[in-house]
Structure formats: structure tokens, C-alpha cells
N, C-alpha and C. Protein backbone atom coordinates (compact mmCIF):
# COMPACT_ATOMS: atom_id res chain seq x y z
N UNK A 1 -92.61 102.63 47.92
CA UNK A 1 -93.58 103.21 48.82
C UNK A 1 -94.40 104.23 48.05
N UNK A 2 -95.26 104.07 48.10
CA UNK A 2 -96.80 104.95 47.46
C UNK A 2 -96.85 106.13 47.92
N UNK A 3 -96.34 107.68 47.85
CA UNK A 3 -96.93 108.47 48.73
C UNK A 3 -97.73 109.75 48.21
N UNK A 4 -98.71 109.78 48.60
CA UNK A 4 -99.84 111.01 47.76
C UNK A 4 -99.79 112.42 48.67
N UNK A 5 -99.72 113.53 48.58
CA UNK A 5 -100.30 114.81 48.82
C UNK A 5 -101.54 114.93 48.04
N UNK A 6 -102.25 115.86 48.92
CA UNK A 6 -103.42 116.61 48.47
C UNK A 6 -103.75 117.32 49.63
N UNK A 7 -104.23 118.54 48.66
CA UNK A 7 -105.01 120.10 49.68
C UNK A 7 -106.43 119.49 49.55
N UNK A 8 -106.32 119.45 50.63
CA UNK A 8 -108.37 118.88 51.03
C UNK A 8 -109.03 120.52 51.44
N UNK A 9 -108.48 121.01 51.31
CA UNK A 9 -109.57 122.74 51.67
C UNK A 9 -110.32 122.17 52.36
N UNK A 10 -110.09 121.80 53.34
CA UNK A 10 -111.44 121.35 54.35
C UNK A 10 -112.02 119.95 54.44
N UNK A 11 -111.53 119.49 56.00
CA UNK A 11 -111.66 118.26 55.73
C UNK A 11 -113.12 117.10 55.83
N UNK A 12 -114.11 118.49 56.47
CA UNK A 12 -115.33 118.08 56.44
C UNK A 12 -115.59 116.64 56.79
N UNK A 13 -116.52 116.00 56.40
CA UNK A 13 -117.26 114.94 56.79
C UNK A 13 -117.39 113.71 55.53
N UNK A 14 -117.99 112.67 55.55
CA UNK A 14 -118.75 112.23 55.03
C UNK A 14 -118.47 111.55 53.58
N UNK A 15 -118.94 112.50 52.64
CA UNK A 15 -118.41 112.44 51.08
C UNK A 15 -117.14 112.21 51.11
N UNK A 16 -116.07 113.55 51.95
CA UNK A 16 -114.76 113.90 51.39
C UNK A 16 -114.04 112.82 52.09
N UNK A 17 -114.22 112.18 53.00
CA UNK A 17 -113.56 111.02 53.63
C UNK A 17 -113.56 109.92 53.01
N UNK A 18 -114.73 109.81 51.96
CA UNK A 18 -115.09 108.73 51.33
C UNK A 18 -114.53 108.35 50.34
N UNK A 19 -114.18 109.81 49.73
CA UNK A 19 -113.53 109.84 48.36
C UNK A 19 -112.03 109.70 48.73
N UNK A 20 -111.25 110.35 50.11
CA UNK A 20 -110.00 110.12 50.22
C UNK A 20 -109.72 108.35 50.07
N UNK A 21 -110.75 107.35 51.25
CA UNK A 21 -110.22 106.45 50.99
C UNK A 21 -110.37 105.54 49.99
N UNK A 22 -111.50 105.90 48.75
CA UNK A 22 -111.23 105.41 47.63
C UNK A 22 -109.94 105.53 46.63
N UNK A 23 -109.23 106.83 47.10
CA UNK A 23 -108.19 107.05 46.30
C UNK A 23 -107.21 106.12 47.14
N UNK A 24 -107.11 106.32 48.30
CA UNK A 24 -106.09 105.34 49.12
C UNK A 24 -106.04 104.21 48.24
N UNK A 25 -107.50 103.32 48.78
CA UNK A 25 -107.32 102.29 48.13
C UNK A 25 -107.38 101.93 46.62
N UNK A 26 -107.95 102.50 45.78
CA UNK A 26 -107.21 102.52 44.24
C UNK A 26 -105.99 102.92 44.78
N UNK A 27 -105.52 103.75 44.70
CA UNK A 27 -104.01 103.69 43.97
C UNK A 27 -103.17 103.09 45.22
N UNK A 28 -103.22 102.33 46.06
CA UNK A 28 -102.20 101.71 47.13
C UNK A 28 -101.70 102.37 48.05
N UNK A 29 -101.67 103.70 48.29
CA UNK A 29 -101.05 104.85 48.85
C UNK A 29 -100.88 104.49 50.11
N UNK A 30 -99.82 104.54 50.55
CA UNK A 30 -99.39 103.50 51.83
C UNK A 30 -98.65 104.93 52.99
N UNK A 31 -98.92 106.23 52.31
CA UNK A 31 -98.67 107.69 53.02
C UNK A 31 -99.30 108.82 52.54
N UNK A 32 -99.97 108.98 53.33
CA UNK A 32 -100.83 110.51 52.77
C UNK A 32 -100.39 111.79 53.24
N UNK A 33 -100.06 112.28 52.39
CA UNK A 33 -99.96 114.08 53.57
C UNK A 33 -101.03 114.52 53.14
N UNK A 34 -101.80 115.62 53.96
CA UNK A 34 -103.08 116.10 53.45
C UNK A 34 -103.48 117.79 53.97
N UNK A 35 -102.42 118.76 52.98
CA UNK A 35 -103.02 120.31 53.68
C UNK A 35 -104.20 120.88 53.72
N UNK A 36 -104.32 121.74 54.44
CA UNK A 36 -105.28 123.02 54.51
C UNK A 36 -106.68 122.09 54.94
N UNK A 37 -106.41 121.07 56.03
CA UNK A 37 -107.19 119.89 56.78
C UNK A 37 -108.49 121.00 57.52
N UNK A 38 -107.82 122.42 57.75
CA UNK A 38 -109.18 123.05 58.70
C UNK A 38 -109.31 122.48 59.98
N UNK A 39 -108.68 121.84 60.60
CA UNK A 39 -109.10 120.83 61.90
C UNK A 39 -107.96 121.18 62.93
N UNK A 40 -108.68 121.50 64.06
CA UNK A 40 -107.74 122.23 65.20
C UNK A 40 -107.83 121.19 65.66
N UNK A 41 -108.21 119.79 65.38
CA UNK A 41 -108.14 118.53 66.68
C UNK A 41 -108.28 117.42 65.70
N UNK A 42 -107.62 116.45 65.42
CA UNK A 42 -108.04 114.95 64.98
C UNK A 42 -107.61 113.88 65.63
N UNK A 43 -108.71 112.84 65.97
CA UNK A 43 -108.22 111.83 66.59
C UNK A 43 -108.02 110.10 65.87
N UNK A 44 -107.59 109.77 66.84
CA UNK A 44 -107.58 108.17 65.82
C UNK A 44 -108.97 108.01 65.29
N UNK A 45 -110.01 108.25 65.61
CA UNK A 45 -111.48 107.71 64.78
C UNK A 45 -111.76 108.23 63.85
N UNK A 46 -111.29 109.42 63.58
CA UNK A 46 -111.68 110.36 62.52
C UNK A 46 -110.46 109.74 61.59
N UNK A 47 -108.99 109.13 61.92
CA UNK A 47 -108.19 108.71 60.67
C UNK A 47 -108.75 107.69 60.73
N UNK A 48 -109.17 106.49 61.34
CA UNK A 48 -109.54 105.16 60.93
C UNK A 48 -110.56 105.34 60.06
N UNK A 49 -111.52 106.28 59.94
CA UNK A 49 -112.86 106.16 58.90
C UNK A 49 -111.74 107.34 57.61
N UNK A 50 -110.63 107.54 57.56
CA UNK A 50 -110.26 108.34 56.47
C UNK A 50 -109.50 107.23 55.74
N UNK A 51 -108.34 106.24 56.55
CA UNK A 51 -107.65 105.66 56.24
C UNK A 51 -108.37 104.47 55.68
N UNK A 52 -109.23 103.73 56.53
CA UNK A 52 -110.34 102.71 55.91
C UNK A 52 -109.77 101.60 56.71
N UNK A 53 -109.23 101.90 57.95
CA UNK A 53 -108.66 100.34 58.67
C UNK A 53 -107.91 100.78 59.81
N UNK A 54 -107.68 100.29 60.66
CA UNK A 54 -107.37 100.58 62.27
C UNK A 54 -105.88 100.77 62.07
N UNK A 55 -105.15 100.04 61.20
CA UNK A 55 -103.36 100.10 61.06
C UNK A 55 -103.17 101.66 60.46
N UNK A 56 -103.48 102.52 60.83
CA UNK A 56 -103.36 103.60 60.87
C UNK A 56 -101.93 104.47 61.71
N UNK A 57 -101.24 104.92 61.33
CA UNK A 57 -100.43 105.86 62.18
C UNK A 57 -100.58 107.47 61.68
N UNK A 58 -100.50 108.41 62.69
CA UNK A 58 -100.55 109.79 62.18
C UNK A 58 -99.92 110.60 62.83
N UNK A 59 -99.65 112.16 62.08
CA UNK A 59 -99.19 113.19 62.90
C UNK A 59 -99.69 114.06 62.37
N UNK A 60 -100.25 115.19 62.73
CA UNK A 60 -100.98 116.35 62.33
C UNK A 60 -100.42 117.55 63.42
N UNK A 61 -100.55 118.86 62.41
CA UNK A 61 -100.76 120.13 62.85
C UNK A 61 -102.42 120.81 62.98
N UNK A 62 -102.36 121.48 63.84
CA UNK A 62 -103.54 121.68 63.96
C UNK A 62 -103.90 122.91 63.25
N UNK A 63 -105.08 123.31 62.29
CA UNK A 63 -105.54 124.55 61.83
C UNK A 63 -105.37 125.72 63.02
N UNK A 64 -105.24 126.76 62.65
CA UNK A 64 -105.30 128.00 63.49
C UNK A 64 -106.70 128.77 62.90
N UNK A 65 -107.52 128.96 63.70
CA UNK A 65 -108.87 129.67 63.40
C UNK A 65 -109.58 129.32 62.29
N UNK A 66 -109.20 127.56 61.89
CA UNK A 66 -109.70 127.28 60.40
C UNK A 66 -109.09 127.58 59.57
N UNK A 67 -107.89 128.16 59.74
CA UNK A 67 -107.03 127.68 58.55
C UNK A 67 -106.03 127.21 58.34
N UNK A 68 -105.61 126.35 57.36
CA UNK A 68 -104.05 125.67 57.23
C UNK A 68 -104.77 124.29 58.32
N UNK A 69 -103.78 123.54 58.57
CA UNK A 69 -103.60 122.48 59.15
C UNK A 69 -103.29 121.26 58.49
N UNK A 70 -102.24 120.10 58.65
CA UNK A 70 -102.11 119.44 58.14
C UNK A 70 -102.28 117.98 58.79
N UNK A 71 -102.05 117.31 57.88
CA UNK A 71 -102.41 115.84 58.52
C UNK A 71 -101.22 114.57 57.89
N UNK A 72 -100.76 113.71 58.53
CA UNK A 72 -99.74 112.92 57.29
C UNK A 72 -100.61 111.62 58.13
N UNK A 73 -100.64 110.46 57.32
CA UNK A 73 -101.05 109.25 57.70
C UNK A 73 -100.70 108.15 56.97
N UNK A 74 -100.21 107.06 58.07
CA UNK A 74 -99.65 105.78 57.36
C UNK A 74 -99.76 105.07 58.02
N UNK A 75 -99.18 103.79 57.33
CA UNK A 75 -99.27 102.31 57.58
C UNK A 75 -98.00 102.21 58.04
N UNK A 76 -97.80 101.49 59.38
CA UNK A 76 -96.67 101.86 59.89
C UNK A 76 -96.12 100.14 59.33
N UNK A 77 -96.56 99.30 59.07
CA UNK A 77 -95.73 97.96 58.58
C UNK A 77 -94.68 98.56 57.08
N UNK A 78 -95.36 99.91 56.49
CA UNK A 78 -94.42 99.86 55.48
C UNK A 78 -93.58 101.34 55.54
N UNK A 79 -94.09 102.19 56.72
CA UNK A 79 -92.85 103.24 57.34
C UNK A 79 -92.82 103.30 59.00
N UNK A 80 -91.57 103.34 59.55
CA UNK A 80 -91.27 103.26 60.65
C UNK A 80 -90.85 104.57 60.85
N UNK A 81 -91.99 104.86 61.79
CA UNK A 81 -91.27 106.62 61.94
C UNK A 81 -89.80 106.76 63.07
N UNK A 82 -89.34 107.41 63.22
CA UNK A 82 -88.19 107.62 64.15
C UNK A 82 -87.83 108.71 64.76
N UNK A 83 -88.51 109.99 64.32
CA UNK A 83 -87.95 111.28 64.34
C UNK A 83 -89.38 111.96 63.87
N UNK A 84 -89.81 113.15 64.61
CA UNK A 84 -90.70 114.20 63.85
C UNK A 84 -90.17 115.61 64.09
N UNK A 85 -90.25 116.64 63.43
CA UNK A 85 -90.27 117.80 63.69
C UNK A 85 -91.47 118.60 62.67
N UNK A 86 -92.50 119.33 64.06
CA UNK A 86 -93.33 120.40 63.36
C UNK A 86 -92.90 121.19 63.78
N UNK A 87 -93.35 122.17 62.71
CA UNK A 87 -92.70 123.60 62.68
C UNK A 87 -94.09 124.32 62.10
N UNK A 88 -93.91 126.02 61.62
CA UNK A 88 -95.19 126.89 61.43
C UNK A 88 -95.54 126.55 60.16
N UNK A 89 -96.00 125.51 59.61
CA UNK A 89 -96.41 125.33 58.65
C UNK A 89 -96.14 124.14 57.86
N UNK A 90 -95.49 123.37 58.36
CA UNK A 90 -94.91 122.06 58.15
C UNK A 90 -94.48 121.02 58.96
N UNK A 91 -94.63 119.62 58.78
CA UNK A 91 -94.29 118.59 59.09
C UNK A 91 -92.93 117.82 58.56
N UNK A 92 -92.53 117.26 58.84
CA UNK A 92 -91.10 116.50 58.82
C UNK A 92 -91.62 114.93 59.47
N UNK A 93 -91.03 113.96 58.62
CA UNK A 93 -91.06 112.70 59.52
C UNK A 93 -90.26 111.96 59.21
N UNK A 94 -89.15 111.89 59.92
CA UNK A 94 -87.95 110.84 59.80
C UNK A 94 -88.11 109.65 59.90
N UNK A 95 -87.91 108.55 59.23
CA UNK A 95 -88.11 107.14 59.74
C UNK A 95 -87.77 106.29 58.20
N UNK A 96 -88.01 105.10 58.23
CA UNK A 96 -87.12 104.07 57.39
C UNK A 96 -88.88 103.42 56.68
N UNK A 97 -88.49 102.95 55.50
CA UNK A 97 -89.15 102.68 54.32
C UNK A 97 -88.65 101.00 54.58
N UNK A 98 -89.80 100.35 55.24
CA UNK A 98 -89.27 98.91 55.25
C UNK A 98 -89.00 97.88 54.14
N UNK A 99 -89.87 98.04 53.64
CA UNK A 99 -89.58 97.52 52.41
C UNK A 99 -88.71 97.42 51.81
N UNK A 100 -87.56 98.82 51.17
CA UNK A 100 -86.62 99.10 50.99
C UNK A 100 -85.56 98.97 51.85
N UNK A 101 -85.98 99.11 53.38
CA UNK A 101 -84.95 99.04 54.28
C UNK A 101 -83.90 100.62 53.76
N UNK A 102 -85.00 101.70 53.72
CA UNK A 102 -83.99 102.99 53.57
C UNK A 102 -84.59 104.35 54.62
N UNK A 103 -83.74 105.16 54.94
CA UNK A 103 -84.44 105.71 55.60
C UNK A 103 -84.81 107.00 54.85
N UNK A 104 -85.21 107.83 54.78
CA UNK A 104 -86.17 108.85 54.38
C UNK A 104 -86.88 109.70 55.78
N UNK A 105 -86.66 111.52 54.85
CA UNK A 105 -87.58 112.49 55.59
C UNK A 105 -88.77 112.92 54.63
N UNK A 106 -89.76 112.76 54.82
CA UNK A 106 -90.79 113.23 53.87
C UNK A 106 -91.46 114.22 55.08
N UNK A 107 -91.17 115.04 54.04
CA UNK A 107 -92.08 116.68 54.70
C UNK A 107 -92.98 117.44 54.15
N UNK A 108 -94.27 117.63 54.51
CA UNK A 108 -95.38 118.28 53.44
C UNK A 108 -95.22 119.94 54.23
N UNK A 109 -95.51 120.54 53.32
CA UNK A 109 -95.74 122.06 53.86
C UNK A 109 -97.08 122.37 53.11
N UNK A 110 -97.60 123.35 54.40
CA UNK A 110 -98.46 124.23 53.96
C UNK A 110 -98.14 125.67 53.88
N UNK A 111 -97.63 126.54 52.76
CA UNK A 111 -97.09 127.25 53.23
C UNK A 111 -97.97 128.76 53.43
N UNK A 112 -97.25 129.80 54.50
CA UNK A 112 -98.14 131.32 54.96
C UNK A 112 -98.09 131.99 53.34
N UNK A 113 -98.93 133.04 53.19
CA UNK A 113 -98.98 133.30 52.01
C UNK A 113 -98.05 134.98 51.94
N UNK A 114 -97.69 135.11 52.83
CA UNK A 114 -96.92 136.63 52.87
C UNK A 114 -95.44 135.86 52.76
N UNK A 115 -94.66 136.59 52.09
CA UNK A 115 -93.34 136.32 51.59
C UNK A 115 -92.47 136.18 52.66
N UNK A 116 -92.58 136.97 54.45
CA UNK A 116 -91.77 136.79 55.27
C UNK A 116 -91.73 135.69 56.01
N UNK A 117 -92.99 135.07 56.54
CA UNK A 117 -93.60 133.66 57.14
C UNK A 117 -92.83 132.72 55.94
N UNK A 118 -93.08 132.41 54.55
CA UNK A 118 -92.94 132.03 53.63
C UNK A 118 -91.24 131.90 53.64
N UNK A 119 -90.63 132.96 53.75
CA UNK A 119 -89.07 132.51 53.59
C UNK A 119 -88.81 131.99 55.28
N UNK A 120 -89.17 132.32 55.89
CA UNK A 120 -88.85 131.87 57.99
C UNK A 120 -89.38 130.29 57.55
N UNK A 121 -90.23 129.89 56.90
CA UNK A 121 -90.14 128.36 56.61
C UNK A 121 -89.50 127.15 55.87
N UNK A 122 -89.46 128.32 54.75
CA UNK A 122 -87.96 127.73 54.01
C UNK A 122 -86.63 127.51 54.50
N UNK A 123 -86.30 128.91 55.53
CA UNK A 123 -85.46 129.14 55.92
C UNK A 123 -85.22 127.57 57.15
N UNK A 124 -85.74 127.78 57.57
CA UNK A 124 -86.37 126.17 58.59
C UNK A 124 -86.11 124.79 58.23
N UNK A 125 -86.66 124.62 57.01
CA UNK A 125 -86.71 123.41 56.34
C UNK A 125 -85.18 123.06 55.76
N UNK A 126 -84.91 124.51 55.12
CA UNK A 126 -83.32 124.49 54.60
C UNK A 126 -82.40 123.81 55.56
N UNK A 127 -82.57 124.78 56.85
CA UNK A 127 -81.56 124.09 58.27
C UNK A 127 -81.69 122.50 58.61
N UNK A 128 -82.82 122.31 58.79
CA UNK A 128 -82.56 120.83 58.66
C UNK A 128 -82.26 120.00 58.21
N UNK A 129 -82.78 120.44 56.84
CA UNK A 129 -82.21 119.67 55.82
C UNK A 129 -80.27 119.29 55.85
N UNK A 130 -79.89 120.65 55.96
CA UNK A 130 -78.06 121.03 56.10
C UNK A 130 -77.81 119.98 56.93
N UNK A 131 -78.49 119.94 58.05
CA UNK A 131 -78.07 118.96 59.65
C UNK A 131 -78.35 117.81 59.57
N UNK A 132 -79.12 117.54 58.69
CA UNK A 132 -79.62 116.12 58.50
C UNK A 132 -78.59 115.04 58.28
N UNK A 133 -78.58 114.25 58.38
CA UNK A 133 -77.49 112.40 57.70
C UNK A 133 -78.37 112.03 56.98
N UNK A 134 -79.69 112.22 56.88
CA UNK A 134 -80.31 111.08 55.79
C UNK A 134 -80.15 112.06 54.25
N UNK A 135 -80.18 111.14 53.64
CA UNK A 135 -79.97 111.88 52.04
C UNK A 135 -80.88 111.71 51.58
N UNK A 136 -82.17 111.09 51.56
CA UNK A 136 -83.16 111.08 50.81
C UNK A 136 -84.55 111.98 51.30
N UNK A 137 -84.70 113.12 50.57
CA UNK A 137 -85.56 113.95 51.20
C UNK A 137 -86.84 113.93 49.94
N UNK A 138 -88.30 113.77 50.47
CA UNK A 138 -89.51 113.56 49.71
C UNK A 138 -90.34 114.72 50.08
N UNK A 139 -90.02 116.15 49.46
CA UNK A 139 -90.58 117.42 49.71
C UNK A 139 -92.51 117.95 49.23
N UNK A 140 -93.42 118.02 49.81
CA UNK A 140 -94.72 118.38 49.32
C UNK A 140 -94.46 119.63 49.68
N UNK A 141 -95.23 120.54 48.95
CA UNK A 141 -95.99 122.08 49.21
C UNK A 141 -96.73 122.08 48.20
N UNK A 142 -98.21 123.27 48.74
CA UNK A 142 -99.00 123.28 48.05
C UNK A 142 -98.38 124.99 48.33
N UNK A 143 -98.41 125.46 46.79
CA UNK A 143 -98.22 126.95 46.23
C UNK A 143 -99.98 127.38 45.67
N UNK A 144 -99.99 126.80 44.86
CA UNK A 144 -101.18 127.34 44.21
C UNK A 144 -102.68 126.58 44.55
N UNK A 145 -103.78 126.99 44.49
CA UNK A 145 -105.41 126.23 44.44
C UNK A 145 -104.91 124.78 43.71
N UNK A 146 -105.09 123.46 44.46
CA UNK A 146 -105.07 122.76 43.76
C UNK A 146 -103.82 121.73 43.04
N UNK A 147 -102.98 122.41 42.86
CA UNK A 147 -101.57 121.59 42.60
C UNK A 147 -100.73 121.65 43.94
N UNK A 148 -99.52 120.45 43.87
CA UNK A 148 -98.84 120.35 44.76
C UNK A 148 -97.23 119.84 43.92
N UNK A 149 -96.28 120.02 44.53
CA UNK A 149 -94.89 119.79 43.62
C UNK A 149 -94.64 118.70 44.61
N UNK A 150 -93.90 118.01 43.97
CA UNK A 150 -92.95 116.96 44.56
C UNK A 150 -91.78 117.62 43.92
N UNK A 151 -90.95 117.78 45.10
CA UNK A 151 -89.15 118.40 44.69
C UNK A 151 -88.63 117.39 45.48
């Protein structure tokens, strides 16, 4: 399974939609997480012209006053979601990797930039993680302008 992060600083219009689904489609990316979206509302029309095709599935957080917000989007023939949990700054999505026939939580964070918000999300993510049965966890955060870790 293909899965890309990227901080879109704003998910604007036009160009930047254009360029997401050129990258989709070059590189196969069959799951997108996408922070700091800016968008207190997205609907299926706005992912079908991001994704580039109606087999679209999504879950998003919404920006607060324009900032932060996230977006995850997929093709549900090659993940079956089962489970979500949002939280202040992050997404979680439980569900099985058909292909593989495995199940998987892939969770993108956007994280607050003050150290107390910042550990109350860790702190969050940690707990679930503890409670969880699935063992395979696919972690995004964006820390800095521009890069993102896969842990």
C-alpha cells in the first residue's frame, strides 16, 4: 500500500489540487494524509477534483480559524476502514490493507506548537496505541516547515 503525507499550508484551489493529483497519480498513492489543509469544511467534490476520481473515501479535521486541519483520503478497494478516532490534532484510522489482508492504524498528526497541547497529544496517541490489538502502527507528523517523519 502506497501511503504519502504532506503539509499543504493551505489547501487553496486550482494549481495546488492539480499538483496533489499529479503526485497521486505518478507515484500510485492509494492514501494521502494531508496537514495544515486550512479548511473548516470539505466535501466529497472538493476530494473528487483532489483525488482525480469518484472512488474516493475520506476523513478530515476541520481547521480552527485557518489553522491546522487535516485531511486523509483513499481508495477504499485497497483500505477498508473499520475504526476512526479524532482527537486535537490528529487522526487515527483503523481498518485492513486488502491486498495484504492486514490490518493497520495509520495516524497523521498535526501537531500544537506549545509543548503542553504537544505532550496532551502524544500523551493520547500513546494510550491508544497501549489499548490497541493491532500491531502495525503507520505514524505521520509534521514537526518542522516542510518535512514529515514516518516512525
Amino acid at each position: 500500500m502506497n501511503i504519502a503525507s504532506y503539509n499543504v499550508r493551505g489547501l487553496g484551489k486550482g494549481v495546488k489540487w492539480a499538483a496533489i493529483r499529479r503526485l497521486i497519480n505518478k507515484e500510485n498513492i492509494q492514501m494521502l494524509c494531508l496537514q495544515e489543509t486550512k479548511k473548516d469544511s470539505i466535501d466529497r467534490t472538493l476530494c473528487q477534483a483532489i483525488w482525480g476520481s469518484d472512488e474516493v473515501k475520506w476523513e478530515m479535521q476541520p481547521a480552527i480559524n485557518s489553522a491546522g486541519g487535516i485531511l486523509c483520503m483513499w481508495t477504499e478497494s485497497v483500505f477498508k476502514l473499520q475504526n476512526k478516532v479524532t482527537g486535537n490534532g490528529f487522526i487515527l484510522l483503523e481498518g485492513v490493507c486488502n491486498r495484504e489482508d492486514m490490518k493497520i492504524c495509520i495516524v497523521t498528526i498535526y501537531s500544537p506548537c506549545d509543548i503542553n497541547n504537544k505532550r496532551l497529544l502524544w500523551d493520547s496517541v500513546k494510550q491508544l496505541k497501549q489499548a490497541s490489538q493491532v500491531r502495525l502502527w503507520c505514524v505521520f507528523f509534521f514537526e518542522r516547515p516542510k518535512i514529515s517523519y514516518i516512525i
